[in-house]
C-alpha atoms as a PDB file:
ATOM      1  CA  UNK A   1       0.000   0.000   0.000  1.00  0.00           C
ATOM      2  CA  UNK A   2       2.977   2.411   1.121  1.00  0.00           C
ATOM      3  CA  UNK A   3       4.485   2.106  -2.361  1.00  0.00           C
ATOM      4  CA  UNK A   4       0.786   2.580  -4.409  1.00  0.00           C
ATOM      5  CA  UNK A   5       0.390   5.735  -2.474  1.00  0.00           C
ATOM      6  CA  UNK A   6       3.890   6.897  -2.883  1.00  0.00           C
ATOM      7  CA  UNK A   7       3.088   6.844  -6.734  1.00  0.00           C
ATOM      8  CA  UNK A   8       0.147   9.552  -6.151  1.00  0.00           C
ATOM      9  CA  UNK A   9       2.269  11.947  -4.029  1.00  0.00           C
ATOM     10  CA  UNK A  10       3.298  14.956  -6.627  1.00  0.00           C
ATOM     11  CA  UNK A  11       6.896  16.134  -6.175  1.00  0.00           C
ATOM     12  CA  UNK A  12       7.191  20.026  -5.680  1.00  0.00           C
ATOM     13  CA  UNK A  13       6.876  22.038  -9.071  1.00  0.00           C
ATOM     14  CA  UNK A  14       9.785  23.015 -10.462  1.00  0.00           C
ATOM     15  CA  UNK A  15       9.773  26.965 -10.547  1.00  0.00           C
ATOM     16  CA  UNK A  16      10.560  29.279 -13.127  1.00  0.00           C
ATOM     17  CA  UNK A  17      13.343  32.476 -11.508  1.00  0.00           C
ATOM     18  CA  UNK A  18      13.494  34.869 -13.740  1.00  0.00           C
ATOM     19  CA  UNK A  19      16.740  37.262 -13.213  1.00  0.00           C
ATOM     20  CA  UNK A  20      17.583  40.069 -15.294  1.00  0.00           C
ATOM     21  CA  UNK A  21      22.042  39.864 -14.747  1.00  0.00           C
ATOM     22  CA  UNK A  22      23.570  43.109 -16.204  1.00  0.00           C
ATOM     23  CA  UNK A  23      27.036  43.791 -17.479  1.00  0.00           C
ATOM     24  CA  UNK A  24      28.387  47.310 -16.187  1.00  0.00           C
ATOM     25  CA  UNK A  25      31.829  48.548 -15.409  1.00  0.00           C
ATOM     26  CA  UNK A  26      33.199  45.516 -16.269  1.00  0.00           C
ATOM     27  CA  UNK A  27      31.633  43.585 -13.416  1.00  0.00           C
ATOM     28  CA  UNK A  28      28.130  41.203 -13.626  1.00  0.00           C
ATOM     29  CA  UNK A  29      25.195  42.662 -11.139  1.00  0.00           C
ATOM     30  CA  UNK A  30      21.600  41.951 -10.373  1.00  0.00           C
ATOM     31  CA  UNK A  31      20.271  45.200  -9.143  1.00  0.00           C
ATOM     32  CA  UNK A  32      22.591  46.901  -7.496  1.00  0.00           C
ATOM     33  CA  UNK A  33      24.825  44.025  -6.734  1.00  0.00           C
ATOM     34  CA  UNK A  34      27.921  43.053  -8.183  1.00  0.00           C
ATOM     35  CA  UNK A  35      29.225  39.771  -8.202  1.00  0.00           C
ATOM     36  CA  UNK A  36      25.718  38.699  -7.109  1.00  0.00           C
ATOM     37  CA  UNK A  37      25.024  35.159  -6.388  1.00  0.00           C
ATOM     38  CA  UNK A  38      21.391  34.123  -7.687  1.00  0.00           C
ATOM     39  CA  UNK A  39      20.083  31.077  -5.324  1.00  0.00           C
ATOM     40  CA  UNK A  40      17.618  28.326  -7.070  1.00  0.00           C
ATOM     41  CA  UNK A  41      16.136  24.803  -6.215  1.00  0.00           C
ATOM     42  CA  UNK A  42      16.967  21.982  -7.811  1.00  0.00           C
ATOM     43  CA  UNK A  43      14.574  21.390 -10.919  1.00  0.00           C
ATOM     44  CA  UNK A  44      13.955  25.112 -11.313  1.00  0.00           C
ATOM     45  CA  UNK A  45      14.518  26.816 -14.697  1.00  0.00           C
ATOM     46  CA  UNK A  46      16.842  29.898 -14.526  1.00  0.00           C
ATOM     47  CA  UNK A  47      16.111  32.150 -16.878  1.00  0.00           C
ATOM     48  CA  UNK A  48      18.413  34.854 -17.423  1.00  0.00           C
ATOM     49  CA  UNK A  49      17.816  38.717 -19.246  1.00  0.00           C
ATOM     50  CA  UNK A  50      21.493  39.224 -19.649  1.00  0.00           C
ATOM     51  CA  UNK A  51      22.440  42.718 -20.738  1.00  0.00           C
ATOM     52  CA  UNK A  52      25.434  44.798 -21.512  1.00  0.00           C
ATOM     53  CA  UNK A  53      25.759  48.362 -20.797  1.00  0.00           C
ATOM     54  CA  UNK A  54      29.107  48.487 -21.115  1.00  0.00           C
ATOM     55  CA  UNK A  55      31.355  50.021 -23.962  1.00  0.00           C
ATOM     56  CA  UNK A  56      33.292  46.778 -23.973  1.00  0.00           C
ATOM     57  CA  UNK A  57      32.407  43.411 -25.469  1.00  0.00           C
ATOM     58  CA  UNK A  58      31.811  40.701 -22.622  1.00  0.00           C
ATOM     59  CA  UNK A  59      30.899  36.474 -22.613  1.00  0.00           C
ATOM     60  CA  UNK A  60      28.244  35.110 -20.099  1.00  0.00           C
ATOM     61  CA  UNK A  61      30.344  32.201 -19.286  1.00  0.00           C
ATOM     62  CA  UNK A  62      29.238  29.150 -16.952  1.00  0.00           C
ATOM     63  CA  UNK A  63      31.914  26.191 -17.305  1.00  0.00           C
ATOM     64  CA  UNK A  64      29.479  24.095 -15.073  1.00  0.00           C
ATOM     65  CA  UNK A  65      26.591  24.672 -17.154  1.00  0.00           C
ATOM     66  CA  UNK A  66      27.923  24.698 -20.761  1.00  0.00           C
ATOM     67  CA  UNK A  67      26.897  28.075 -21.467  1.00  0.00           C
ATOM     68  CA  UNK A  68      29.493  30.363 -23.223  1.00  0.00           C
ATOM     69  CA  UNK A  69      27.190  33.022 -25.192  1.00  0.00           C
ATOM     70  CA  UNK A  70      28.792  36.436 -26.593  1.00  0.00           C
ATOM     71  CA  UNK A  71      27.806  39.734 -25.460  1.00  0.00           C
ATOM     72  CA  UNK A  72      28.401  42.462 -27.920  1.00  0.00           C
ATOM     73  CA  UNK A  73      28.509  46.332 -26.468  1.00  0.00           C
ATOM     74  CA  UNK A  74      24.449  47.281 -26.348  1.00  0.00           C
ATOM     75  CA  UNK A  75      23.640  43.843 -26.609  1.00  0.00           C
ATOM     76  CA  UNK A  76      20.642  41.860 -24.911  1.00  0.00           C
ATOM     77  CA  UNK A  77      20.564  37.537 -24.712  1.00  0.00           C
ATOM     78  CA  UNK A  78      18.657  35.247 -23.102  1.00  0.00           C
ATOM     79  CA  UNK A  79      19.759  32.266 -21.318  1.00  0.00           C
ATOM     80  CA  UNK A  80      17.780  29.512 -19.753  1.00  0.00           C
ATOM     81  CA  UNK A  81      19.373  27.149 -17.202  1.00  0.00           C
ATOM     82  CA  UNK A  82      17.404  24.061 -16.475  1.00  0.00           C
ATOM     83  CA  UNK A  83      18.634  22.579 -12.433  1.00  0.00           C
ATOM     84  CA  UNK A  84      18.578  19.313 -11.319  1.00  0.00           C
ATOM     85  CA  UNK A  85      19.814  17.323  -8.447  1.00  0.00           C
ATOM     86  CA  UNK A  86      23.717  16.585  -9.505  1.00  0.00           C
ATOM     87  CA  UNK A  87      23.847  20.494 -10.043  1.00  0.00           C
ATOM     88  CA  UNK A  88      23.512  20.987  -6.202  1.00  0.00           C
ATOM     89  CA  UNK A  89      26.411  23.726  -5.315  1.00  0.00           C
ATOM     90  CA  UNK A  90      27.965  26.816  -5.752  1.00  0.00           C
ATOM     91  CA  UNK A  91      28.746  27.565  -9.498  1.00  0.00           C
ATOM     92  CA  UNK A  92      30.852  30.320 -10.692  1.00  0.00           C
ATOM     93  CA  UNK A  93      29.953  31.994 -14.100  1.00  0.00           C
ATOM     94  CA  UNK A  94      32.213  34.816 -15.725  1.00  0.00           C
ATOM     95  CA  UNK A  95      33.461  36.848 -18.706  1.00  0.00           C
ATOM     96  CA  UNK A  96      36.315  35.339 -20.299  1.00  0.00           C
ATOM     97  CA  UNK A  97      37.521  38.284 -21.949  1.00  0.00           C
ATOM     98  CA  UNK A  98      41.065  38.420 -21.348  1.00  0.00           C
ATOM     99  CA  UNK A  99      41.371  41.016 -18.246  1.00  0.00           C
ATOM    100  CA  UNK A 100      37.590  40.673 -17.425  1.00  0.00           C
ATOM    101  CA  UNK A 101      37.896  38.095 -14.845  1.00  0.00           C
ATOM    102  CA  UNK A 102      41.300  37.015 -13.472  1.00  0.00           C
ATOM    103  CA  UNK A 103      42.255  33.691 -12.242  1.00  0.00           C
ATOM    104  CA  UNK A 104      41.151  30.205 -12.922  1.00  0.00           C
ATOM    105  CA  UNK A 105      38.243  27.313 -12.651  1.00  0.00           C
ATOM    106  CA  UNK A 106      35.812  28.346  -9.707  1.00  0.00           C
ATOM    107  CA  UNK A 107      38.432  30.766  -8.394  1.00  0.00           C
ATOM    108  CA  UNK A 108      38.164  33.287 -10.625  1.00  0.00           C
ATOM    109  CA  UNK A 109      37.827  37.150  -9.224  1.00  0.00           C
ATOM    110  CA  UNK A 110      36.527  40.183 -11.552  1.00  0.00           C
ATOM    111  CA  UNK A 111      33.793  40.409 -13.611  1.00  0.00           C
ATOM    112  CA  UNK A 112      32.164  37.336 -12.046  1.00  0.00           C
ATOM    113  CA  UNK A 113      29.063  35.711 -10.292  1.00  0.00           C
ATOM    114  CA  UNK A 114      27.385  32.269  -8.956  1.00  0.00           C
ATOM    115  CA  UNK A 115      24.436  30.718  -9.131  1.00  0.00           C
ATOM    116  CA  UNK A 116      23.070  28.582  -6.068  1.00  0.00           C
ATOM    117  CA  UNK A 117      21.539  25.532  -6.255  1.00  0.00           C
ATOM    118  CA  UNK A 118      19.612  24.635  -3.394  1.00  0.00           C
ATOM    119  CA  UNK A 119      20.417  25.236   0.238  1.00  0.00           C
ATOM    120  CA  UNK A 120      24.197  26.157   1.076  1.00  0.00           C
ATOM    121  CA  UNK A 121      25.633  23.752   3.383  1.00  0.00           C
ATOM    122  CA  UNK A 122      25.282  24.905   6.678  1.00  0.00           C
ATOM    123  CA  UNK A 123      28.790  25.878   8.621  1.00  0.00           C
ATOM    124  CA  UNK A 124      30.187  23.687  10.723  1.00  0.00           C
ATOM    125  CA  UNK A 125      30.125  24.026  14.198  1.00  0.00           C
ATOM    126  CA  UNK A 126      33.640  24.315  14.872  1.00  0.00           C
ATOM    127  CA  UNK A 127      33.166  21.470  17.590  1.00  0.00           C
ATOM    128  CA  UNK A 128      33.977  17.917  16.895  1.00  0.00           C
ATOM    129  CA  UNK A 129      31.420  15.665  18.171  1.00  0.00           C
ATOM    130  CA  UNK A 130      33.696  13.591  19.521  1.00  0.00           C
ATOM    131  CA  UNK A 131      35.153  16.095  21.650  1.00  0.00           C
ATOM    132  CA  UNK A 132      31.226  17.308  23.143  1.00  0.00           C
ATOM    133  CA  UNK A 133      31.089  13.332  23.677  1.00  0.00           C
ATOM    134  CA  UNK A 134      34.132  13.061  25.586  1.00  0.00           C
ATOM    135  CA  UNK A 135      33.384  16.092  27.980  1.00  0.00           C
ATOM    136  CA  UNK A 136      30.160  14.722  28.342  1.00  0.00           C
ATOM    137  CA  UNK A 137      31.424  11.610  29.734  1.00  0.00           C
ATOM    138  CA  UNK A 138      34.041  13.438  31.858  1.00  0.00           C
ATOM    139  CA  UNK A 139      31.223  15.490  33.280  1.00  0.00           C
ATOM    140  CA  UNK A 140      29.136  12.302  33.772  1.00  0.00           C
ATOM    141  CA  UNK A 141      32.236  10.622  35.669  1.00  0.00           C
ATOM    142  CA  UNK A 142      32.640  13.665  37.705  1.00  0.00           C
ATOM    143  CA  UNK A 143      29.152  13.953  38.789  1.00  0.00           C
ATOM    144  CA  UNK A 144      29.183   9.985  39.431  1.00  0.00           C
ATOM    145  CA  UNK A 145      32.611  10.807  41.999  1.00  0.00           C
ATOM    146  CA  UNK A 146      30.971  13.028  43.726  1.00  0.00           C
ATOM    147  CA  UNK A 147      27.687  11.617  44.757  1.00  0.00           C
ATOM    148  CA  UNK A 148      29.526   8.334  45.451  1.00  0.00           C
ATOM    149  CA  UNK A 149      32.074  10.467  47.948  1.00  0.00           C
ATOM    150  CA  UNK A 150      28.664  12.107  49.527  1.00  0.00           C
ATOM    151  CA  UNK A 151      27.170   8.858  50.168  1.00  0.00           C
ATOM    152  CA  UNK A 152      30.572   7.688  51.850  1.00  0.00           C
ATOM    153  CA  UNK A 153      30.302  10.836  54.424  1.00  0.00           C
END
C-alpha cells in the first residue's frame, strides 16, 4: 500500500526564476549588486535577461553549465538554465575576456558571479562531536565521583 500511495504523491513544481544579470563597469550585477550570487532549487529553470551596458564586449560564461554566449557592447541575450539534483552547489559563471575576470576554474575574481543551487551547506560548528562526547562523559564521571564520595560521608 505504502508504495501505491507513494506513486500519487506529486513532487514540488519546479519553478521558473526569472533574473535580469547586467554587465556594467566591467563587473556582472543583479540590481545593485555586483558579483551577485542568484540562489535556485533543484529542478527550477533559470532564466536569465542578460544585458550589456558596457562600452566593452563581454561572454556570459558558466563552465558548469555549458553556457558560453557572446555579449556584444548594447547587446541583450537570453539564457535559460534548467537545475537538477547533480547540479547541487555553488557555481561560478564569468566573462572570459582576457582582463575581465582574473584567475582560474571556480576561483576566478573580476567580472564574475554564482548561481546557487539549493540550500548552502550549513557551517560547521567548529566542535567535533567527539570532543562534546568526551566532555560529556568526563562530566558524567565527575558527577558519578561526587555523589559516590557524599554517600561515603
Amino acid at each position: 500500500m505504502l508504495l501505491v500511495s507513494s506513486l500519487f504523491v506529486g513532487t514540488a513544481a519546479a519553478a521558473i526564476r526569472d533574473v535580469t544579470l547586467i554587465a556594467e563597469n566591467i563587473l556582472w550585477k543583479v540590481g545593485t549588486t555586483a558579483k551577485p550570487t542568484i540562489t535556485v532549487n533543484p529542478g527550477d529553470v533559470l532564466r536569465l535577461r542578460i544585458e550589456n551596458i558596457d562600452s566593452l564586449d563581454h561572454t556570459f560564461t558558466s563552465d558548469h553549465f555549458g553556457v558560453d554566449a557572446p555579449m556584444p557592447v548594447d547587446s541583450v541575450v537570453f539564457v535559460n538554465i534548467t537545475t537538477s539534483e547533480v547540479d547541487r552547489g555553488l557555481w561560478q559563471f564569468h566573462c572570459k575576456i582576457p582582463g575581465h575576470a582574473t584567475g582560474s576554474g571556480e576561483d576566478r575574481d573580476g567580472m564574475v558571479g554564482w548561481i546557487q543551487v539549493g540550500t548552502p551547506a550549513p557551517p560547521p560548528l567548529g566542535i567535533d562531536p567527539l570532543l562534546i562526547a568526551g566532555i560529556l562523559v568526563i562530566v558524567v564521571v565527575v558527577i558519578a565521583v561526587v555523589l559516590l564520595m557524599r554517600r561515603k560521608k
